[in-house]
C-alpha atoms as a PDB file:
ATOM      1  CA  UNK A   1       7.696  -3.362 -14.977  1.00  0.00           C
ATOM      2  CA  UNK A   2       9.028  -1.752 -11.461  1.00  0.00           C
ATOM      3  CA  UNK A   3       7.260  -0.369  -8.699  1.00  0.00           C
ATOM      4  CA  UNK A   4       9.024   2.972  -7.378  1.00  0.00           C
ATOM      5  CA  UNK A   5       8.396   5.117  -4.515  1.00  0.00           C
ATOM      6  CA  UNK A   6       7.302   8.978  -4.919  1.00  0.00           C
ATOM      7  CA  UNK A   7       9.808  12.046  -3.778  1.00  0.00           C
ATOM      8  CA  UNK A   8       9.025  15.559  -4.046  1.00  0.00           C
ATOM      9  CA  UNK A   9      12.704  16.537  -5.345  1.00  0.00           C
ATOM     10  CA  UNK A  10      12.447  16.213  -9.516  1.00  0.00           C
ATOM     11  CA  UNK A  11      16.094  14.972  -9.447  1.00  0.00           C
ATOM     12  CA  UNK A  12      14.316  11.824  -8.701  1.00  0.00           C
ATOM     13  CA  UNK A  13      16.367  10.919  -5.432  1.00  0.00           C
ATOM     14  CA  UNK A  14      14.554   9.815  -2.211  1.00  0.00           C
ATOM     15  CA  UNK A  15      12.781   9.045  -0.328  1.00  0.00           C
ATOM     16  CA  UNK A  16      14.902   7.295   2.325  1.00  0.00           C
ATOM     17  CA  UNK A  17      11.705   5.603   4.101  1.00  0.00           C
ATOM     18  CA  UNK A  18       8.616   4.105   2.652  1.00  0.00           C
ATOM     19  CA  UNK A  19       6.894   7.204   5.146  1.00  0.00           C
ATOM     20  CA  UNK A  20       7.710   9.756   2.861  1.00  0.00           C
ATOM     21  CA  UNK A  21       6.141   8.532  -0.653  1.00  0.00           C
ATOM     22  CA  UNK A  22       3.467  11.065  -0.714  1.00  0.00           C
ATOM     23  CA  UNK A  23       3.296  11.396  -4.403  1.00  0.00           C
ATOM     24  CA  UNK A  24       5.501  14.237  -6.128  1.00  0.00           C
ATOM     25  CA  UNK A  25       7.779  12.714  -8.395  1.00  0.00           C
ATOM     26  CA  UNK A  26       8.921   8.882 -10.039  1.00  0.00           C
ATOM     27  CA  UNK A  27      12.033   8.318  -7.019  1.00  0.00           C
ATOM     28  CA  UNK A  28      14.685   6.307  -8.546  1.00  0.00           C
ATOM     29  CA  UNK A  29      14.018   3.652  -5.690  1.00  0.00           C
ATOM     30  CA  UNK A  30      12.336   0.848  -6.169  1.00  0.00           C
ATOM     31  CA  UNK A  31      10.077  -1.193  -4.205  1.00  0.00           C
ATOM     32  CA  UNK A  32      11.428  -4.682  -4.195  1.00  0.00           C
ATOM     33  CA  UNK A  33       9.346  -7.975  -4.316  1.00  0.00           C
ATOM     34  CA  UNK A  34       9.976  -8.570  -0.317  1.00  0.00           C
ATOM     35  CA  UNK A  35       9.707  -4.955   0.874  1.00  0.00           C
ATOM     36  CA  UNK A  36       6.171  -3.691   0.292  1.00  0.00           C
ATOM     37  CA  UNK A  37       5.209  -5.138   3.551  1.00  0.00           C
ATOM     38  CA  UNK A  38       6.910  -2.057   5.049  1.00  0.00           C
ATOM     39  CA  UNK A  39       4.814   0.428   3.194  1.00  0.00           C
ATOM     40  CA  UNK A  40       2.813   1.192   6.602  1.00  0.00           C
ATOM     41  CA  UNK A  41       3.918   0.917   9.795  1.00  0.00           C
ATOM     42  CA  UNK A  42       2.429  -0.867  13.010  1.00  0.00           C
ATOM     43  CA  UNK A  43      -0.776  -0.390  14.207  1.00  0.00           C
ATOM     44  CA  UNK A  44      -0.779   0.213  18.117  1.00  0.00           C
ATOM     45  CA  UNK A  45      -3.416   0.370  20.630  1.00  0.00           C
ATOM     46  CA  UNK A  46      -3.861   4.170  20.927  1.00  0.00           C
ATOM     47  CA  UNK A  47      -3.317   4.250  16.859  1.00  0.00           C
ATOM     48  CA  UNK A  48      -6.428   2.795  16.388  1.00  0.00           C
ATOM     49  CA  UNK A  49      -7.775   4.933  19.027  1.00  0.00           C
ATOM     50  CA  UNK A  50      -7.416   7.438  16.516  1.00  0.00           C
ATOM     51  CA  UNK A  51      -7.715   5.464  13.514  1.00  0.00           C
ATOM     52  CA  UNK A  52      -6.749   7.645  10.750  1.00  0.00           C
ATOM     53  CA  UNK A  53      -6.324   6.874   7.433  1.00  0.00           C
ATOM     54  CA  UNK A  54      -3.042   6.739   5.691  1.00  0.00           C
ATOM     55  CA  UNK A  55      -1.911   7.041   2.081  1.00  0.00           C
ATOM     56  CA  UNK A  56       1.178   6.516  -0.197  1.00  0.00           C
ATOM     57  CA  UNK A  57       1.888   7.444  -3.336  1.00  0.00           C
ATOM     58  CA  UNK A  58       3.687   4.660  -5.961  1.00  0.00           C
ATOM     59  CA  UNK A  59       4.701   4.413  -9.534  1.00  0.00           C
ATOM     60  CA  UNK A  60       4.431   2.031 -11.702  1.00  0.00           C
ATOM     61  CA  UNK A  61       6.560   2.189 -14.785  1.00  0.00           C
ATOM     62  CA  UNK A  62       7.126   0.061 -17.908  1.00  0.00           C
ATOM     63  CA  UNK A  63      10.608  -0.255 -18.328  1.00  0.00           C
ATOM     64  CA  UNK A  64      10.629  -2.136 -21.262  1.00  0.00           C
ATOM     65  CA  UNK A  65      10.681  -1.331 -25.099  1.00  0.00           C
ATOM     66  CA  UNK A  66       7.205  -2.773 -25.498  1.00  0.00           C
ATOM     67  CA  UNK A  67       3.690  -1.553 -24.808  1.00  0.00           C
ATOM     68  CA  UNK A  68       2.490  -3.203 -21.551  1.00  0.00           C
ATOM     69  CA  UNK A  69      -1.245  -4.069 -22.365  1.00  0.00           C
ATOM     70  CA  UNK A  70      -4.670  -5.131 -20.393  1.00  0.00           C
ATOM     71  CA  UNK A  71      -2.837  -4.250 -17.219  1.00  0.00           C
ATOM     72  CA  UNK A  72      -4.607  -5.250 -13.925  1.00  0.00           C
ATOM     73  CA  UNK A  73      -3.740  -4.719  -9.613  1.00  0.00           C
ATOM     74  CA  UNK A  74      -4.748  -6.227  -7.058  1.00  0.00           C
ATOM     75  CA  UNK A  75      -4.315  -6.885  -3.844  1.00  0.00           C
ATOM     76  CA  UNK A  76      -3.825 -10.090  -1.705  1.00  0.00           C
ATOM     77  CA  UNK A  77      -3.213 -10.943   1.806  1.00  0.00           C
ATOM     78  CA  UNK A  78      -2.708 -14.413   3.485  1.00  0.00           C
ATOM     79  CA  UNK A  79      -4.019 -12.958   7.072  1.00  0.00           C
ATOM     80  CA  UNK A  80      -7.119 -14.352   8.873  1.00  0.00           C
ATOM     81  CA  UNK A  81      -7.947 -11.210  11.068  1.00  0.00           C
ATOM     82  CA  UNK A  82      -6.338  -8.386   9.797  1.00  0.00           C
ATOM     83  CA  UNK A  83      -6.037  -4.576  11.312  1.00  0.00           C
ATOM     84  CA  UNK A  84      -6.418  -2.909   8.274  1.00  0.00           C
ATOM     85  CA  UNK A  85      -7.943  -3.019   4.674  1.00  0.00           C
ATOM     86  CA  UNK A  86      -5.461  -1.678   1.656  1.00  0.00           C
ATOM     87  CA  UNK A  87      -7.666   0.095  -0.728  1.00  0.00           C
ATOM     88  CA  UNK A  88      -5.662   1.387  -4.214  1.00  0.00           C
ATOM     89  CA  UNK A  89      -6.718   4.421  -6.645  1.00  0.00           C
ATOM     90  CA  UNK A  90      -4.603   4.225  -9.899  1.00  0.00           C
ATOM     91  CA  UNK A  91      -4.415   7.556 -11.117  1.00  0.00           C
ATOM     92  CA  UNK A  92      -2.500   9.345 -14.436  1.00  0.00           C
ATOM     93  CA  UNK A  93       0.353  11.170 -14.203  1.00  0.00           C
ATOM     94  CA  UNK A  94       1.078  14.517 -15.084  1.00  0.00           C
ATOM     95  CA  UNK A  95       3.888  16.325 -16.627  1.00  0.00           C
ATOM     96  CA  UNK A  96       6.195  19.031 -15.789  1.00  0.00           C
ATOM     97  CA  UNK A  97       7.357  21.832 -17.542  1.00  0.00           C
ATOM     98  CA  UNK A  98      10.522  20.432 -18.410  1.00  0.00           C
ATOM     99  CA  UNK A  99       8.588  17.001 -19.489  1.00  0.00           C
ATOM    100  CA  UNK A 100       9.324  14.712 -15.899  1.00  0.00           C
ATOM    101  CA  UNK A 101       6.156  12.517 -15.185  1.00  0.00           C
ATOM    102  CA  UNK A 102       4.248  13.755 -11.942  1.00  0.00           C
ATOM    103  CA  UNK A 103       1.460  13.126  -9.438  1.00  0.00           C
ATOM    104  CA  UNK A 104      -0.314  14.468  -7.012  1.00  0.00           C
ATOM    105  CA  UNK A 105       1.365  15.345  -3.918  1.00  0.00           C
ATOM    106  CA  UNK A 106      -0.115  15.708  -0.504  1.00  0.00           C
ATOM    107  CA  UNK A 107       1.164  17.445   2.399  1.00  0.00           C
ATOM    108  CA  UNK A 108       1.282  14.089   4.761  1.00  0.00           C
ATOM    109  CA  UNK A 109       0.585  10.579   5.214  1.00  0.00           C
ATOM    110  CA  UNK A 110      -3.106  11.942   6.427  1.00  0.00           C
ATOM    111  CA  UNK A 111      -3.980  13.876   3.890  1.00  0.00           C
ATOM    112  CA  UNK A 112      -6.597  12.363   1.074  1.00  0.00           C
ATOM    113  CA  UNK A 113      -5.600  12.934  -2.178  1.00  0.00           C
ATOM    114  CA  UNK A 114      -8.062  14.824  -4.669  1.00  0.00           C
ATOM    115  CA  UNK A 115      -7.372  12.660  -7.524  1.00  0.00           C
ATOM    116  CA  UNK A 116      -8.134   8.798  -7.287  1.00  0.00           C
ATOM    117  CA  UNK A 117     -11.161   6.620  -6.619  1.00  0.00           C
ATOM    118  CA  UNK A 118     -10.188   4.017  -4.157  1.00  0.00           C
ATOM    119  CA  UNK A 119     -11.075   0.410  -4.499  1.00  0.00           C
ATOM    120  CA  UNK A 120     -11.243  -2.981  -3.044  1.00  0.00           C
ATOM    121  CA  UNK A 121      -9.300  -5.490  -4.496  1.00  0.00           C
ATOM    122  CA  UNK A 122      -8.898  -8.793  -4.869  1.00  0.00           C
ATOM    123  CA  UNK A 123      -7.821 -11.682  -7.124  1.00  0.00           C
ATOM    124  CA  UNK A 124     -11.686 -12.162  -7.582  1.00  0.00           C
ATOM    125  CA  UNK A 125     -12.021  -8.558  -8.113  1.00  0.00           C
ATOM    126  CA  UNK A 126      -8.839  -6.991 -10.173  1.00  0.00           C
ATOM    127  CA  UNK A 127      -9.075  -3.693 -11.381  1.00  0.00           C
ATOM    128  CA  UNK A 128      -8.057  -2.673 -15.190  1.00  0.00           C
ATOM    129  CA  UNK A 129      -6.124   0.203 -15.513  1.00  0.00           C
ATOM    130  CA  UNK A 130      -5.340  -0.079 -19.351  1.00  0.00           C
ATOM    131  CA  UNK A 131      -2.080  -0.106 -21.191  1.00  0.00           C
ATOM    132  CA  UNK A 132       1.162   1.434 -20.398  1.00  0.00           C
ATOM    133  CA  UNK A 133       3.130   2.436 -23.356  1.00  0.00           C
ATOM    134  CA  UNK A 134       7.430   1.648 -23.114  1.00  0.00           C
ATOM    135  CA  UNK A 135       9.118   4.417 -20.928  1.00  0.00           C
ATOM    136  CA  UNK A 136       5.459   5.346 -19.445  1.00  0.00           C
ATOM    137  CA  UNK A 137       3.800   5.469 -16.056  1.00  0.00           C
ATOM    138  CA  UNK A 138       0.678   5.074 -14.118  1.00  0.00           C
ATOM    139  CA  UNK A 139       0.214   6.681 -10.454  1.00  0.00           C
ATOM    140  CA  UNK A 140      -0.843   4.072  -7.524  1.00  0.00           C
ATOM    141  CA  UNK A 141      -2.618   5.801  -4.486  1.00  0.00           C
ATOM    142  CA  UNK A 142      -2.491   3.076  -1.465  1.00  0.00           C
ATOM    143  CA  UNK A 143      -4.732   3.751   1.734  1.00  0.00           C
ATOM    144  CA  UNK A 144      -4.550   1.817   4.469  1.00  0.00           C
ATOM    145  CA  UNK A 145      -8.137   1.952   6.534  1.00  0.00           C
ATOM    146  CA  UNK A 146      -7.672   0.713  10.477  1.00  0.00           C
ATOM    147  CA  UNK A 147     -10.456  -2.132  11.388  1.00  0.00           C
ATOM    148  CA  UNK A 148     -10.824  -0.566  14.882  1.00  0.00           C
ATOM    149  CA  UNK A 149     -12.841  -3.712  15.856  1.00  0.00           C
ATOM    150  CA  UNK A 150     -10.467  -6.174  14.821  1.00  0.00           C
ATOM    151  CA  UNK A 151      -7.149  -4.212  16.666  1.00  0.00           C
ATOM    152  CA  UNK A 152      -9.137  -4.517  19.611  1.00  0.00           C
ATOM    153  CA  UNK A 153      -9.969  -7.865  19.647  1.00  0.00           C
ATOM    154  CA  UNK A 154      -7.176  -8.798  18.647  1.00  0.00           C
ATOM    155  CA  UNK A 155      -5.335  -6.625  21.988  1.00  0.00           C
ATOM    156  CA  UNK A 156      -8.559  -8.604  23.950  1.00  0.00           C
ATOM    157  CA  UNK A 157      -7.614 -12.064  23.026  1.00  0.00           C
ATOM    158  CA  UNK A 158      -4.109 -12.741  24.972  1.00  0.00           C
ATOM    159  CA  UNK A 159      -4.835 -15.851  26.735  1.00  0.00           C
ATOM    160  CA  UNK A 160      -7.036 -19.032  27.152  1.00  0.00           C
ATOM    161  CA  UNK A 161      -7.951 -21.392  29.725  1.00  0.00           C
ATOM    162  CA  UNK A 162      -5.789 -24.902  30.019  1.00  0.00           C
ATOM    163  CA  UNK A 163      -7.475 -28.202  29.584  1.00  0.00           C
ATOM    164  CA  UNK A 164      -7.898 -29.998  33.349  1.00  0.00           C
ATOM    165  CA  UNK A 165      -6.216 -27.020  34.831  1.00  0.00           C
ATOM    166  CA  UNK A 166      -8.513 -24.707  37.305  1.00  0.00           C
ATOM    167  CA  UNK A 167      -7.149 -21.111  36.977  1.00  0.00           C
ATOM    168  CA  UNK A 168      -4.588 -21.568  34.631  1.00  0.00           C
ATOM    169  CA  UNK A 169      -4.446 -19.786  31.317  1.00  0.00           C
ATOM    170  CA  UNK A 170      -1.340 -20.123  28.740  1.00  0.00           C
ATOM    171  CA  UNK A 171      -1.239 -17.632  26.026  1.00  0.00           C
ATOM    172  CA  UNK A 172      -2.842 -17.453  22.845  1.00  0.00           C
ATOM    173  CA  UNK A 173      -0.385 -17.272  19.518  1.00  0.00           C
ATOM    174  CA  UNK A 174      -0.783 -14.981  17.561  1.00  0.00           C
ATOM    175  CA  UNK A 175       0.730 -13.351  13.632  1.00  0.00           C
ATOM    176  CA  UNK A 176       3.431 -11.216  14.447  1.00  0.00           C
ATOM    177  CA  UNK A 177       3.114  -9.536  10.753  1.00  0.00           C
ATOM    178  CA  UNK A 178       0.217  -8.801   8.225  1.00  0.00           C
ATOM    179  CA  UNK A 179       1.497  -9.032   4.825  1.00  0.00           C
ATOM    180  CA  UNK A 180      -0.123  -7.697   1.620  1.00  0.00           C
ATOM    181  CA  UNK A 181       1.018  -8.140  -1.906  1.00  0.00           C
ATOM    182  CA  UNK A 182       0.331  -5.618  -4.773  1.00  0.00           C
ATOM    183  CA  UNK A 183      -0.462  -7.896  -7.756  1.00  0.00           C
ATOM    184  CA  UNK A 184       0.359  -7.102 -11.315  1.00  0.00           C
ATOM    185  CA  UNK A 185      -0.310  -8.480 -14.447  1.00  0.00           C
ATOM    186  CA  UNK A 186       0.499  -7.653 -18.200  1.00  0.00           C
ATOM    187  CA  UNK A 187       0.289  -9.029 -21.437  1.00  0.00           C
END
């Protein structure tokens, strides 16, 4: 199995940022195991302001000679207060006139896709998608929702008081990255 990014050119090249996978057609790059991280970029102050939802498009395609069966995705993270919740939609692709898998393709990162049910998952909760036969695909819809409440508290919370020390305050440490993981499992 390999995870690719989306690209509206059907020669399959692009895209050259993790921005532009908005669904469109299978890119011949693939996510790799350390990079999915950078799907979405950072959420600032005046981003959560605004607080928009985001989506990207992946692929998921067997690569193998053998039928990939009782698939399942889910998500994980290893963050105590994170900014944002990753929601996924698996969705079927289409085909082409000239017979080139598909999907969807919106017109930016904004822009909710028609096709897809997002979920919430977890490795309590995994979600089934089925079997993928050798050569064949599946669609992956990823929206990232901002926690508004959480961004701010977490802008709020900068520094403490010291122990024995009147008026003194050191700073509080804090993650410098939230990391999620896209799961998947096969028989």
């Amino acid at each position: 199995m390999k995870l690719c990014y989306t690209t509206s050119l059907n020669s399959g090249q692009g895209p050259n940022r993790p921005s532009g996978s908005i669904g469109g057609y299978i890119s011949e790059l693939t996510v790799r195991n350390d990079e999915f991280d950078n799907l979405f970029g950072e959420i600032s102050v005046y981003g959560a302001s605004k607080a928009k939802t985001e989506y990207r498009a992946l692929v998921l395609v067997n690569d193998s000679d053998q039928e990939a069966t009782d698939v399942t995705l889910y998500m994980t993270t290893a963050g105590e207060l994170n900014q944002g919740t990753l929601l996924i939609a698996p969705v079927a692709m289409n085909v082409d006139k000239e017979g080139r898998p598909v999907m969807e393709r919106i017109p930016d990162i904004y822009s909710k896709p028609f096709v897809g049910d997002f979920q919430t998952t977890d490795s309590e909760n995994k979600l089934n998608i089925g079997a993928i036969p050798p050569n064949g695909s599946i669609g992956i819809w990823v929206c990232r929702q901002i926690d508004t409440d959480n961004v701010m508290k977490d802008y709020r919370d900068v520094a403490k008081p010291m122990e024995n020390k009147l008026y003194w305050f050191e700073s509080v440490k804090k993650e410098t990255d939230e990391s999620w993981q896209l799961n998947v499992e096969w028989n």
